[in-house]
C-alpha atoms as a PDB file:
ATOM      1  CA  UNK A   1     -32.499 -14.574  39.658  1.00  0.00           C
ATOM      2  CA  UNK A   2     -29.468 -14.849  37.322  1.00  0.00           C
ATOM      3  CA  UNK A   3     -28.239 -18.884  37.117  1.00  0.00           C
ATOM      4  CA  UNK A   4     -24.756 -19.308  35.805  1.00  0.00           C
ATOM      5  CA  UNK A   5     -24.521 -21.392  32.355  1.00  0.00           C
ATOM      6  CA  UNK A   6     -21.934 -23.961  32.643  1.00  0.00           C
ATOM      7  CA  UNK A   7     -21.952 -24.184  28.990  1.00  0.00           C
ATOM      8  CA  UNK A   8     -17.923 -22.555  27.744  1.00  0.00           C
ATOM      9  CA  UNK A   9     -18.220 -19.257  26.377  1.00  0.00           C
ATOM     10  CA  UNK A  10     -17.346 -18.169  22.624  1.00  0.00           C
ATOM     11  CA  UNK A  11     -14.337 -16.464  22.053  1.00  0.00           C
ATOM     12  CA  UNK A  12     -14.265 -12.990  21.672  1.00  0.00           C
ATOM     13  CA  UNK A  13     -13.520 -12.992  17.630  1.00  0.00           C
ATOM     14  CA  UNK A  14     -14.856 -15.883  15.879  1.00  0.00           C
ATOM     15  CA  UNK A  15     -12.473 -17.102  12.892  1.00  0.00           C
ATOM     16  CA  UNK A  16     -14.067 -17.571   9.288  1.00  0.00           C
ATOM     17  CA  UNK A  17     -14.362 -20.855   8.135  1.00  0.00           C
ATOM     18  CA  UNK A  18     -13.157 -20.236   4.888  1.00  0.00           C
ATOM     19  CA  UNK A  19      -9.937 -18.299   4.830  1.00  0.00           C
ATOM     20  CA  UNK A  20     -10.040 -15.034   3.225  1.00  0.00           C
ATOM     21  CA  UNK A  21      -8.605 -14.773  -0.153  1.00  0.00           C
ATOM     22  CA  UNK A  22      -5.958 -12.147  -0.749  1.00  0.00           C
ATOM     23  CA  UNK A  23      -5.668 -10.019  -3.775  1.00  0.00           C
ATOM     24  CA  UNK A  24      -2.714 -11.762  -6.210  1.00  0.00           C
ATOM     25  CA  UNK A  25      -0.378  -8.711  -7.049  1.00  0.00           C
ATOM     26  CA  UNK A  26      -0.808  -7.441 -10.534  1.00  0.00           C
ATOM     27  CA  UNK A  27       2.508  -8.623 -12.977  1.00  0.00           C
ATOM     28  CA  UNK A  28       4.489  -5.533 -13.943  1.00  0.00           C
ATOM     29  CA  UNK A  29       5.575  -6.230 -17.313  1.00  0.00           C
ATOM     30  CA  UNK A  30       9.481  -6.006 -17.324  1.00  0.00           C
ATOM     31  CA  UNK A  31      11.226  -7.632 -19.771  1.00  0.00           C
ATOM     32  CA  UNK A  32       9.040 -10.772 -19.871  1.00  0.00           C
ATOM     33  CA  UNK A  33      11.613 -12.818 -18.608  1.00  0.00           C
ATOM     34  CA  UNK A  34      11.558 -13.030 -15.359  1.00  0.00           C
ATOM     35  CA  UNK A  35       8.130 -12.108 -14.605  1.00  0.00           C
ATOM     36  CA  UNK A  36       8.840  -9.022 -13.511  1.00  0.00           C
ATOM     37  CA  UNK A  37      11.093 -10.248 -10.346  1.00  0.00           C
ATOM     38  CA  UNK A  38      13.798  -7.292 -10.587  1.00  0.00           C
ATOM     39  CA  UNK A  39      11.223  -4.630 -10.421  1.00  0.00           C
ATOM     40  CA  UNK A  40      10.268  -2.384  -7.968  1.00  0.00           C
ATOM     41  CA  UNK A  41       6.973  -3.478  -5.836  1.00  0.00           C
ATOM     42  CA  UNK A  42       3.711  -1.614  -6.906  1.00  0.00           C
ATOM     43  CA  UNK A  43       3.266   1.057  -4.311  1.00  0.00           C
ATOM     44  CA  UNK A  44      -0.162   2.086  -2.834  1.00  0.00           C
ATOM     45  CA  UNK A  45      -2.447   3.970  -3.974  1.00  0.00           C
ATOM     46  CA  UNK A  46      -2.384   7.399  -2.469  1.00  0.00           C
ATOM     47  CA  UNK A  47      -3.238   9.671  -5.074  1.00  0.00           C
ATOM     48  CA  UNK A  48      -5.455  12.578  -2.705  1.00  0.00           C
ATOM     49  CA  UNK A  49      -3.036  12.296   0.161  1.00  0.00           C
ATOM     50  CA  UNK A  50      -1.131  15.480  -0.227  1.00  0.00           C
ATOM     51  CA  UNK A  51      -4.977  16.949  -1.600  1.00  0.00           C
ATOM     52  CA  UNK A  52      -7.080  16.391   1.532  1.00  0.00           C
ATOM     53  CA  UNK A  53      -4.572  17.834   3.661  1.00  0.00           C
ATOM     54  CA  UNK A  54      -4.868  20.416   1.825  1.00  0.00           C
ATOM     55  CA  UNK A  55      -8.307  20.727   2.118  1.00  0.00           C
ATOM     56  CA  UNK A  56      -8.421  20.347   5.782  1.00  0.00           C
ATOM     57  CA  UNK A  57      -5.925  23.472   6.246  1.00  0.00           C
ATOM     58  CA  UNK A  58      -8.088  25.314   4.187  1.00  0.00           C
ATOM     59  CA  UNK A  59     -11.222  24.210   6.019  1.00  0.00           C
ATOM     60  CA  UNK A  60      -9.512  24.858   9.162  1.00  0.00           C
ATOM     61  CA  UNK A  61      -8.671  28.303   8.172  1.00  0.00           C
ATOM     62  CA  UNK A  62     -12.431  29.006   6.587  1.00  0.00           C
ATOM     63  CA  UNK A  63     -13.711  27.713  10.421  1.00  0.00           C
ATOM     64  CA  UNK A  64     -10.993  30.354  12.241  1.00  0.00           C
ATOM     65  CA  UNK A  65     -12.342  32.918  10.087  1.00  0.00           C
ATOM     66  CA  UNK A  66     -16.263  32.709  10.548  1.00  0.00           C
ATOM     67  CA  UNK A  67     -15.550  31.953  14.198  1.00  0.00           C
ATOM     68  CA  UNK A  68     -13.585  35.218  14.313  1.00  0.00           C
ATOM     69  CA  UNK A  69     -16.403  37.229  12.743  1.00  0.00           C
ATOM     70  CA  UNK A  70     -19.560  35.674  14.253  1.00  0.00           C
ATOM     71  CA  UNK A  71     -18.149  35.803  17.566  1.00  0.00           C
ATOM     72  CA  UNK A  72     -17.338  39.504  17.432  1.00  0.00           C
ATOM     73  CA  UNK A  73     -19.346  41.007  15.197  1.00  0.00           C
ATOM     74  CA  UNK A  74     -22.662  38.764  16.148  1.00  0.00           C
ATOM     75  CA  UNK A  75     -22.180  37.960  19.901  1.00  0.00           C
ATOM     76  CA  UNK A  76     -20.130  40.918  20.631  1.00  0.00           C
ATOM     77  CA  UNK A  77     -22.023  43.610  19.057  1.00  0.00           C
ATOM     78  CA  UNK A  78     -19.170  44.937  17.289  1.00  0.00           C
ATOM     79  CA  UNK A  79     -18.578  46.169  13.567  1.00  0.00           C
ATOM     80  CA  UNK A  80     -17.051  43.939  11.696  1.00  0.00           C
ATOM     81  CA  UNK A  81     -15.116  45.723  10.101  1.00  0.00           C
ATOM     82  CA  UNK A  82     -12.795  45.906  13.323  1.00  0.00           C
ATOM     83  CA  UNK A  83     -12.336  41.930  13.241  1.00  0.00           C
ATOM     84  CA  UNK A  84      -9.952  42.260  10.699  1.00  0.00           C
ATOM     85  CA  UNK A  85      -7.939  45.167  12.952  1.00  0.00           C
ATOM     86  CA  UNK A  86      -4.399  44.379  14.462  1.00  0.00           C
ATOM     87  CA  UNK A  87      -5.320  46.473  17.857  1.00  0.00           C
ATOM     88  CA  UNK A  88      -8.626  44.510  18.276  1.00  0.00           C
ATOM     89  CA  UNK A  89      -7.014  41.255  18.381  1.00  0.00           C
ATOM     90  CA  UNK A  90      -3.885  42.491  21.154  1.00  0.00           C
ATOM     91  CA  UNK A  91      -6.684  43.693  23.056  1.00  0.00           C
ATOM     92  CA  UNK A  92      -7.656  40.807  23.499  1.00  0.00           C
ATOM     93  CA  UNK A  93      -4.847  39.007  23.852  1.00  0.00           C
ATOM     94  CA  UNK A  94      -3.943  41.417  26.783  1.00  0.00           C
ATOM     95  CA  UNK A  95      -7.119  40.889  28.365  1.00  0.00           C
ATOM     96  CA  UNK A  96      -6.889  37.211  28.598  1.00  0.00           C
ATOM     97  CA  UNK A  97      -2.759  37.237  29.738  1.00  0.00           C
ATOM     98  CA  UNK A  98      -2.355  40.236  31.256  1.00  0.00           C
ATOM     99  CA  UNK A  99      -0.728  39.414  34.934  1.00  0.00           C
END
């Protein structure tokens, strides 16, 4: 059988016991007077944001295209040549909402 432990629990998240050192900001030149003190902050780094969006639309696309052709030409039995047809697709499309 289970015995309770009177003993206190840890806490959830334990704290370090040495503090965590934080990256000093790199000095932006300036004019050397001031250190630097008028200038603008360094901003982050996000050189590949606009990229991988980017890629993900284009992946995104690539999957909508395969899925397209593999599900009609390879489950349905189709040619697929007619994938790529306007009246295929509102076929379809009337199938699934039509009242």
């Amino acid at each position: 059988m289970y015995q309770m432990n009177d003993k206190r629990q840890q806490p959830a998240v334990r704290r370090p016991s040495e503090p965590i050192k934080q990256p000093k900001p790199k000095e932006t030149g300036g004019d050397g007077g001031n250190g630097g003190a008028d200038s603008k902050p360094p901003r982050p780094k996000r050189k590949f944001h606009f990229i991988s969006k980017l890629i993900v639309l284009f992946l995104c696309v690539v999957a909508l295209v395969c899925g397209m052709a593999l599900g009609y030409a390879y489950f349905g039995d189709q040619p697929l040549s007619d994938v790529w047809k306007r009246e295929t697709w509102k076929h379809v499309f009337d199938l699934i909402y039509a009242p």
